[in-house]
C-alpha atoms as a PDB file:
ATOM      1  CA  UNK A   1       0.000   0.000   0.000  1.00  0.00           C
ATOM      2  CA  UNK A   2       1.064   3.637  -0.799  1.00  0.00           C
ATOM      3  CA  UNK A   3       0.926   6.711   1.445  1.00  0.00           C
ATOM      4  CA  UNK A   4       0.456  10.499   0.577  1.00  0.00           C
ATOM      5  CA  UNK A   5       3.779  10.566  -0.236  1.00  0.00           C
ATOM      6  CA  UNK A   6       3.966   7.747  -2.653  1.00  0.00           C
ATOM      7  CA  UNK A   7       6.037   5.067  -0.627  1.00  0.00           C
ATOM      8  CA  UNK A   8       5.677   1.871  -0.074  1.00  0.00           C
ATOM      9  CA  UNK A   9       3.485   0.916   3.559  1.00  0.00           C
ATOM     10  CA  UNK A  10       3.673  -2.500   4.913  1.00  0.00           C
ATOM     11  CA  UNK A  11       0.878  -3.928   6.743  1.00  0.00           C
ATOM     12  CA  UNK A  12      -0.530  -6.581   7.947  1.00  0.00           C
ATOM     13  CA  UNK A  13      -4.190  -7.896   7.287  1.00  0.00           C
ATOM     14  CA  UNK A  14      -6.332  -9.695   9.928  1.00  0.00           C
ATOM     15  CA  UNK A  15      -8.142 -12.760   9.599  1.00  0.00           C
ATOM     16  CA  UNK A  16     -10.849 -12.200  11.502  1.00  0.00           C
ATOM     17  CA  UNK A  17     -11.990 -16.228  12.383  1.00  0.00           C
ATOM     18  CA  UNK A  18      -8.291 -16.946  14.086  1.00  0.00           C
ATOM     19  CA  UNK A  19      -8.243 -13.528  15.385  1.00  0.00           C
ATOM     20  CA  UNK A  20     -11.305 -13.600  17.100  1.00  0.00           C
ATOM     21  CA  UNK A  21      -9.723 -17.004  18.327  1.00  0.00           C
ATOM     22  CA  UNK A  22      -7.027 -15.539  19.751  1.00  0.00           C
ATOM     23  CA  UNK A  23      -8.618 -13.258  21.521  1.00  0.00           C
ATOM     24  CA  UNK A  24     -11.095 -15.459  22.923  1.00  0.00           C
ATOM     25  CA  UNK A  25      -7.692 -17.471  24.287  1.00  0.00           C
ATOM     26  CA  UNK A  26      -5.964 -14.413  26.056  1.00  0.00           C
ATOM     27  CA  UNK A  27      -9.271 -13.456  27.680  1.00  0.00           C
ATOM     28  CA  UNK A  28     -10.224 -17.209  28.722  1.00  0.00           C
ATOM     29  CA  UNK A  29      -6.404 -17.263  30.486  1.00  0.00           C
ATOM     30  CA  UNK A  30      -6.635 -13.617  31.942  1.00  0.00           C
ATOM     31  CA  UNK A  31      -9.694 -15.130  33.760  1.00  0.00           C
ATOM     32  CA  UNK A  32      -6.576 -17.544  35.810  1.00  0.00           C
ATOM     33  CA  UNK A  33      -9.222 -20.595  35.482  1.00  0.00           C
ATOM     34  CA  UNK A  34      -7.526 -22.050  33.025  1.00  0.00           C
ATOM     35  CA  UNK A  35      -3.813 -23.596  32.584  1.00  0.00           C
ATOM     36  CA  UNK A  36      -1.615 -23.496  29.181  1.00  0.00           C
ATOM     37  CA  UNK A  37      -2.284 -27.073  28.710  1.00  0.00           C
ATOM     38  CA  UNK A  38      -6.439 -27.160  28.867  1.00  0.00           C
ATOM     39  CA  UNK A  39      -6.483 -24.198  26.596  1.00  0.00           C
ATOM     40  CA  UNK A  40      -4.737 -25.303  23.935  1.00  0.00           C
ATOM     41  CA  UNK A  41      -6.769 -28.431  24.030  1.00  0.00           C
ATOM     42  CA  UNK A  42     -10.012 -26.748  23.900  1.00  0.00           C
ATOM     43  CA  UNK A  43      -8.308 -24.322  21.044  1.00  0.00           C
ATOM     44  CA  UNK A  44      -8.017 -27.774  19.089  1.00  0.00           C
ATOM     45  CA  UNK A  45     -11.528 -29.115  20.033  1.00  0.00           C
ATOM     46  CA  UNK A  46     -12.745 -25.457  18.465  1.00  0.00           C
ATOM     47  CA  UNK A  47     -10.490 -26.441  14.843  1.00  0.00           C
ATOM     48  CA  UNK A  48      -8.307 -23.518  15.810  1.00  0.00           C
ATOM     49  CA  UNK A  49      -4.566 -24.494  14.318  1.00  0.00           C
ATOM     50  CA  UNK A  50      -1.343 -22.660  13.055  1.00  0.00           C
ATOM     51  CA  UNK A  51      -1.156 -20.745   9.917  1.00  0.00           C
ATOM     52  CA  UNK A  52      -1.303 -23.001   6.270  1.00  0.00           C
ATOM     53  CA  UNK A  53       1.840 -22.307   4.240  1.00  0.00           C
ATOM     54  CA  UNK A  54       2.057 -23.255   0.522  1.00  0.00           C
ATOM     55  CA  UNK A  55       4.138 -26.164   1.787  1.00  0.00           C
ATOM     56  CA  UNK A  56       2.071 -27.618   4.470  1.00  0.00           C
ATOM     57  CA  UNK A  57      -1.334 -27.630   6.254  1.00  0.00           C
ATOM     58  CA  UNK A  58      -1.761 -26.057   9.446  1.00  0.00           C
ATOM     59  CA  UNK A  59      -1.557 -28.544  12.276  1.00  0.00           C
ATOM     60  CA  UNK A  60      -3.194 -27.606  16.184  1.00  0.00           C
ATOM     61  CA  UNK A  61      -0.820 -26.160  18.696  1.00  0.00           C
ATOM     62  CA  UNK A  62       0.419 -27.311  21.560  1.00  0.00           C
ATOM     63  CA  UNK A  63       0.741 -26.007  24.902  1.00  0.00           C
ATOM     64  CA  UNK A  64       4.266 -24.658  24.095  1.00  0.00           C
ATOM     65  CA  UNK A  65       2.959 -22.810  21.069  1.00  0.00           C
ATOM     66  CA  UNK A  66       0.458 -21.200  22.672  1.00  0.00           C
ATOM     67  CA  UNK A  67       2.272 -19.707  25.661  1.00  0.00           C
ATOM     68  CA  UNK A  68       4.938 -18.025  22.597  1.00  0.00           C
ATOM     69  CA  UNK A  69       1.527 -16.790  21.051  1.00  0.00           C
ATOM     70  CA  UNK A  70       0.732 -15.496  24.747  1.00  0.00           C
ATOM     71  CA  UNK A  71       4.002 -13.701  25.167  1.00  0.00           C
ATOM     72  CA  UNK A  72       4.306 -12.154  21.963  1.00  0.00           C
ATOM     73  CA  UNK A  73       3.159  -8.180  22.249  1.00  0.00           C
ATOM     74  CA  UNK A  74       2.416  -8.641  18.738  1.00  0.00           C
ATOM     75  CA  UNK A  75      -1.229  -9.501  19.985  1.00  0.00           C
ATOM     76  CA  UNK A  76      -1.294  -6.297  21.825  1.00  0.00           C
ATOM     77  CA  UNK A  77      -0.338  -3.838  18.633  1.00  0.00           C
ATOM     78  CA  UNK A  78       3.205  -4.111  19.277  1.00  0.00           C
ATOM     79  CA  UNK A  79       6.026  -5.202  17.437  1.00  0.00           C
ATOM     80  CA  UNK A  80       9.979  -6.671  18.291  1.00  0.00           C
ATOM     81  CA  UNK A  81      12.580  -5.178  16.545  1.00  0.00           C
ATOM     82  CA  UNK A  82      16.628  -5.834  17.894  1.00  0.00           C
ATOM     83  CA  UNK A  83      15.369  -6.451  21.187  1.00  0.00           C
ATOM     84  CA  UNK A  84      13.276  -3.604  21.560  1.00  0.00           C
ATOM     85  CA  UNK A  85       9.466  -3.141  21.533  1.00  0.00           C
ATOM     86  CA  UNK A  86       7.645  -0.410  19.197  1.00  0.00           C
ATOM     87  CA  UNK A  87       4.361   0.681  18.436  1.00  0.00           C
ATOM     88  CA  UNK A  88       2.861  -1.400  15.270  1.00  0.00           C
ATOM     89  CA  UNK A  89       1.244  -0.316  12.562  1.00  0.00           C
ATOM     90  CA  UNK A  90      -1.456  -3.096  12.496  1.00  0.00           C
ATOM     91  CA  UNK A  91      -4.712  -3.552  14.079  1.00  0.00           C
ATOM     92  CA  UNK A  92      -4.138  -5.027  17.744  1.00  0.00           C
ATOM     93  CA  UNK A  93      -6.084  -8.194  18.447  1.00  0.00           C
ATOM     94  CA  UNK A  94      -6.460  -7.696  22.453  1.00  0.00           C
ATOM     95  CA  UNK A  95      -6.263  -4.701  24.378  1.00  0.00           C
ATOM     96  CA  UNK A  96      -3.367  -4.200  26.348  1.00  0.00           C
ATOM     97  CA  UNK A  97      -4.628  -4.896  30.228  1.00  0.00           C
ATOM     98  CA  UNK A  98      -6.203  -7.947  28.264  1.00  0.00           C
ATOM     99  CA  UNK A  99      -2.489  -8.758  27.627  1.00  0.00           C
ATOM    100  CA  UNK A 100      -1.032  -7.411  30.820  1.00  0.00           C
ATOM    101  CA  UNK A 101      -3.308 -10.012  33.009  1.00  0.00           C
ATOM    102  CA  UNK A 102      -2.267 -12.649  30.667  1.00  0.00           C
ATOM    103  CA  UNK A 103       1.528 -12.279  31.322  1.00  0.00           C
ATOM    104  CA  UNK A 104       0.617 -11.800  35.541  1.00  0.00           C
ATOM    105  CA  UNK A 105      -1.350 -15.243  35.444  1.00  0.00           C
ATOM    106  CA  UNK A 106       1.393 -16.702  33.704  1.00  0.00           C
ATOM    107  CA  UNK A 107       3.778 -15.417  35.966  1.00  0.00           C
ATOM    108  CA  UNK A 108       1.589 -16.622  38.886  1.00  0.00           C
ATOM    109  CA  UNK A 109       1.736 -20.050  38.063  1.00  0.00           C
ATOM    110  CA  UNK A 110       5.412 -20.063  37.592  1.00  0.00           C
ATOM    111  CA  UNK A 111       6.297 -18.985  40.663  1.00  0.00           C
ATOM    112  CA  UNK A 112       4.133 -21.533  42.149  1.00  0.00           C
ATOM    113  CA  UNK A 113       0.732 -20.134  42.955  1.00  0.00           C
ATOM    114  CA  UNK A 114      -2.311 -22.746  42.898  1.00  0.00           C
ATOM    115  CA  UNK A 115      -3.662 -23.550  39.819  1.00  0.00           C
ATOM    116  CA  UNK A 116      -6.829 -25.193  38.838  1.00  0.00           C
ATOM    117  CA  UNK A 117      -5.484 -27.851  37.113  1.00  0.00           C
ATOM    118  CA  UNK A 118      -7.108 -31.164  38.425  1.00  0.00           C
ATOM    119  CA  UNK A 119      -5.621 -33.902  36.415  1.00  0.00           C
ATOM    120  CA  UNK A 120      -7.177 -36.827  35.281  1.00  0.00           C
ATOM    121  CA  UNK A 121      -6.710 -39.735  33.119  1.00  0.00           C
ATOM    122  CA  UNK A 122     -10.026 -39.288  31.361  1.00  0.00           C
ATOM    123  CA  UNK A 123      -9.133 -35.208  30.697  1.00  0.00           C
ATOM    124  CA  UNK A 124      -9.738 -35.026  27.135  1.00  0.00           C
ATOM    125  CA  UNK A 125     -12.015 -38.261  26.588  1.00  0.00           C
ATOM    126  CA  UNK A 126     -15.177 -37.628  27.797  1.00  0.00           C
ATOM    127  CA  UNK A 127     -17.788 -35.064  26.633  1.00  0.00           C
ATOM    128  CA  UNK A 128     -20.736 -33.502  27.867  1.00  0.00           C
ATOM    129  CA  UNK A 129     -23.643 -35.590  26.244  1.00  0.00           C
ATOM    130  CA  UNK A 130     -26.529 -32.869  26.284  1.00  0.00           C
ATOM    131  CA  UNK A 131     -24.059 -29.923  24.372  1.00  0.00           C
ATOM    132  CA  UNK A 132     -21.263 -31.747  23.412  1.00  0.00           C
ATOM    133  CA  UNK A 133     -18.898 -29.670  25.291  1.00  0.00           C
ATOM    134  CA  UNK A 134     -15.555 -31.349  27.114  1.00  0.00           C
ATOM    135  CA  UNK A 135     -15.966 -32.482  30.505  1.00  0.00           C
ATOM    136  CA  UNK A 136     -13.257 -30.421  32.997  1.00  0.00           C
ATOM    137  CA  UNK A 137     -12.550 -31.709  36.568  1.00  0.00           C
ATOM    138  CA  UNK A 138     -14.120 -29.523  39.583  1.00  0.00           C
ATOM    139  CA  UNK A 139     -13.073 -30.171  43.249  1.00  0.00           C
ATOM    140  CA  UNK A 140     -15.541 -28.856  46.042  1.00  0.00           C
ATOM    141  CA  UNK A 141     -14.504 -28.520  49.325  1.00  0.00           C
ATOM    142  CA  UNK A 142     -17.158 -28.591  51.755  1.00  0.00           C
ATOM    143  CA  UNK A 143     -17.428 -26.770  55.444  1.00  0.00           C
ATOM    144  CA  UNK A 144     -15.621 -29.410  57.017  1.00  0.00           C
ATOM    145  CA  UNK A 145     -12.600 -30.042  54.524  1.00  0.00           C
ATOM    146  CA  UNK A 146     -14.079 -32.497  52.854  1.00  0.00           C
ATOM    147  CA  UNK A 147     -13.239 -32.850  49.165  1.00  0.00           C
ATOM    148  CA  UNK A 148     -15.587 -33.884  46.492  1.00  0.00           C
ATOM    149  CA  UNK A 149     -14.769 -34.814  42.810  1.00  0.00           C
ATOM    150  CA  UNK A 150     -16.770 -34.296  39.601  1.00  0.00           C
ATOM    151  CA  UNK A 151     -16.528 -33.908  35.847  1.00  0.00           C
ATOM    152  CA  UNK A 152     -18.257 -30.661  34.913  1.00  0.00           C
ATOM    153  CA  UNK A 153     -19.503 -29.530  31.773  1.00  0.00           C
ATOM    154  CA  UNK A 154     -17.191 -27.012  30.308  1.00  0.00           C
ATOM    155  CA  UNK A 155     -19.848 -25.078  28.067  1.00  0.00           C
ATOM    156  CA  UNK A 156     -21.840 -24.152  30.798  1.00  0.00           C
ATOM    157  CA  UNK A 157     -18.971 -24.101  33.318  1.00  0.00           C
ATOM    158  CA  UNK A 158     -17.684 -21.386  30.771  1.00  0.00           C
ATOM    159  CA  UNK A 159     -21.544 -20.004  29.983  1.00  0.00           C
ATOM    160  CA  UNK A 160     -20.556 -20.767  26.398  1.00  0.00           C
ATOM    161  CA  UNK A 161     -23.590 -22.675  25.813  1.00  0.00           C
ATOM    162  CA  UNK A 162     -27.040 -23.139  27.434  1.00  0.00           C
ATOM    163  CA  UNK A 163     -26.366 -26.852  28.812  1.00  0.00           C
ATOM    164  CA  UNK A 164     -27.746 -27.592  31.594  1.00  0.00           C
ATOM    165  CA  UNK A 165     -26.019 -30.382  32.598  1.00  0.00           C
ATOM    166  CA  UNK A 166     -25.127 -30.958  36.906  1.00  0.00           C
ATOM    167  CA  UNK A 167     -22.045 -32.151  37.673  1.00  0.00           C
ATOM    168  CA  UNK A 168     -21.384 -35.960  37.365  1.00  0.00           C
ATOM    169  CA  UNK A 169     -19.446 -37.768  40.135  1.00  0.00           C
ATOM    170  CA  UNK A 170     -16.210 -39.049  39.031  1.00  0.00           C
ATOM    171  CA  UNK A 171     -16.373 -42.389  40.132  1.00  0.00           C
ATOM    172  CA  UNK A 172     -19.833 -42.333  38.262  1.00  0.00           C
ATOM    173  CA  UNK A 173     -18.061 -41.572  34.817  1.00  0.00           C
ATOM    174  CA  UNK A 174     -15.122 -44.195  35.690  1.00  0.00           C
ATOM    175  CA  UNK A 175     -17.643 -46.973  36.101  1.00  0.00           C
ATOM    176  CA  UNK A 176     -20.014 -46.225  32.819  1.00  0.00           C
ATOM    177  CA  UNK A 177     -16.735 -45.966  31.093  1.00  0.00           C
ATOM    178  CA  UNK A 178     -15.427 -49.016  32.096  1.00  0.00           C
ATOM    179  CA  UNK A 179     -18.832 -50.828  31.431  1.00  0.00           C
ATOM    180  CA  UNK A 180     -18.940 -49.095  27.702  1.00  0.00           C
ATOM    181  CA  UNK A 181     -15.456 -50.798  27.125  1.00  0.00           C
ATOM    182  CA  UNK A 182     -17.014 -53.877  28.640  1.00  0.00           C
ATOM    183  CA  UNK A 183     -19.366 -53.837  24.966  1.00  0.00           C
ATOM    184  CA  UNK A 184     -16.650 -53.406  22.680  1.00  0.00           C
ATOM    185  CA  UNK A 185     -15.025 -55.764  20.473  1.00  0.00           C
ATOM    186  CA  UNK A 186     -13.043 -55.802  17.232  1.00  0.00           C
ATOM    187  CA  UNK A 187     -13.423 -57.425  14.534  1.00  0.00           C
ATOM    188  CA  UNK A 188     -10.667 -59.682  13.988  1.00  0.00           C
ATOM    189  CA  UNK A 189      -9.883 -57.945  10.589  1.00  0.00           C
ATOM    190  CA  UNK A 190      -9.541 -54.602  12.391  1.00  0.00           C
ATOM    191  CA  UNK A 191      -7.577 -55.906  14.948  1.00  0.00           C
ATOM    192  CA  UNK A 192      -5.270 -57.659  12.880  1.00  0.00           C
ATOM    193  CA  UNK A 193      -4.967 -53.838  10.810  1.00  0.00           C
ATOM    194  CA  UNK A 194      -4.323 -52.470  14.334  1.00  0.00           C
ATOM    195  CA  UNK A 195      -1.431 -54.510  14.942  1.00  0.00           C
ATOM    196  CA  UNK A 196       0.429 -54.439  11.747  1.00  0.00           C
ATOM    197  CA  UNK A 197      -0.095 -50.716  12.088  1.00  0.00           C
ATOM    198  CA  UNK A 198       1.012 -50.166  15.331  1.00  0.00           C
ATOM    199  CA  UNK A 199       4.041 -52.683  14.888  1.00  0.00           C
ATOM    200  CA  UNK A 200       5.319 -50.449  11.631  1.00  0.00           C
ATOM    201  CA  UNK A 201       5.110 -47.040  13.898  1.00  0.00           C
ATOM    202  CA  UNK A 202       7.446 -48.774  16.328  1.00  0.00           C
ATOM    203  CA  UNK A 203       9.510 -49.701  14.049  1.00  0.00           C
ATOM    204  CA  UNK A 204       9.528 -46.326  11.813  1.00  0.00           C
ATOM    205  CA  UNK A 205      10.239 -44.916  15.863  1.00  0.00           C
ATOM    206  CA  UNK A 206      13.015 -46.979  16.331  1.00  0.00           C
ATOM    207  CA  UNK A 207      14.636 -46.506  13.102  1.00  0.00           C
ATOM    208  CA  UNK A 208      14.193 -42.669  13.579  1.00  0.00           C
ATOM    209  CA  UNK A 209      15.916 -42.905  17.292  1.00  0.00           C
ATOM    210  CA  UNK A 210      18.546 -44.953  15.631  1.00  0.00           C
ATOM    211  CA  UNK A 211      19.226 -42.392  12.920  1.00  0.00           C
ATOM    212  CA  UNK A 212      19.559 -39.676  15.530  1.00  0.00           C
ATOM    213  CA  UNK A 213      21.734 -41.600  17.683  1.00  0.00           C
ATOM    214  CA  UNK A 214      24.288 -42.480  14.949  1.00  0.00           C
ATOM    215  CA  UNK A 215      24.433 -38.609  13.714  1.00  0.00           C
ATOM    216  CA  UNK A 216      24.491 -37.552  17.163  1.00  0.00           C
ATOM    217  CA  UNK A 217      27.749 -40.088  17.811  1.00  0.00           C
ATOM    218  CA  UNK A 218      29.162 -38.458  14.491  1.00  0.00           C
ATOM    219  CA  UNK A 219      29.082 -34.911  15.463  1.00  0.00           C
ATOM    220  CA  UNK A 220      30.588 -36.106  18.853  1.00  0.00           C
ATOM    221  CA  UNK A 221      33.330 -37.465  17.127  1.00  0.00           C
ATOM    222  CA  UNK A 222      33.396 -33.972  14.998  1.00  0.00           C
ATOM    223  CA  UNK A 223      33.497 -31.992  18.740  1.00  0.00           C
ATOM    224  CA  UNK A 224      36.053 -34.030  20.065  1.00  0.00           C
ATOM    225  CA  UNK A 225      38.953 -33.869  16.566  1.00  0.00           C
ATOM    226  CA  UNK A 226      38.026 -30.290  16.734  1.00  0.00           C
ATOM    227  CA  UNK A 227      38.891 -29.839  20.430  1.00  0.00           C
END
């Protein structure tokens, strides 16, 4: 683009699905409900992933991907240049105390502060059956210490949706899970597929460890005749 004076302007243009997105993430983690790790899960459960180039697809991020997206101030309106930080001349996608909270909850949970991060081994499995949503884990306490555990439905934990759904005891979801297992049986076609599949991405693993251990062993030998 050209200004007044005839020169050349760079700028950038927004897509305004992934940038609405991304701003959805920063104020989700500003609220300090959620950590790095659930958020970029729920990102990929919404089809949000990195930019396409002409050379490849884009793929969903993980939670190291989305903490650089969190601490860039390119979000914000600004831009890095040699170490510095200046003013942009594109269209910021959060505001800045959007941005500021972001980096304090961040910082929180570095240095140790309590998080609600319940984990367990059904995270990211089960789903709300009335709105689809993902089930989260919720711990109540009661008046007398007491702890209670329950899967939660994240759309209307979140008001995202109008579920209704009440919280499910835990041990409630681990026993219909088990009991759905309990009905399930392959064919032995399919489980025949499943091994010879499985059994060639072990080996494809192991040849790829064994590539990277004999180039690592070479430039070892390379470190040591140059020293």
């Amino acid at each position: 683009m050209l200004n007044s004076e005839g020169r050349e302007v760079r700028t950038v243009l927004i897509d305004e699905h992934r940038s609405a997105i991304v701003k959805w993430a920063f104020e989700t983690y500003a609220t300090g409900d959620w950590t790095i790790r659930d958020l970029a899960e729920e990102l990929a459960d919404r089809g949000f992933v990195s930019s396409p180039t002409p050379a490849r697809p884009g793929k969903t991020i993980n939670a190291t991907q989305l903490h650089k997206i969190f601490m860039n101030p390119y979000y914000k309106g600004d831009v890095r240049f040699q170490g510095a930080v200046y003013p942009g001349r594109h269209e910021p996608i959060v505001d800045s105390v959007t941005w500021q909270k972001v980096q304090d909850v961040m910082a929180s949970h570095v240095v140790g502060e309590k998080v609600r991060d319940h984990h367990h081994y059904l995270k990211s499995s089960v789903y709300c059956g009335n709105c689809g949503s993902r089930l989260i884990v919720h711990h109540a306490v009661n008046r007398h210490g007491r702890t209670y555990k329950y899967f939660v439905c994240s759309g209307r934990h979140e008001k995202r949706t109008e579920c209704r759904q009440s919280a499910i005891s835990i041990a409630l979801v681990e026993k219909k899970t088990v009991d759905h297992y309990g009905t399930i049986e392959l064919a032995p076609d399919l489980r025949l597929d499943i091994e010879q599949t499985l059994k060639q991405e072990l080996e494809a693993g192991m040849e790829e460890t064994r590539r990277t251990q004999h180039d690592l062993l070479l430039e070892q030998a390379r470190l040591q005749a140059r020293s």
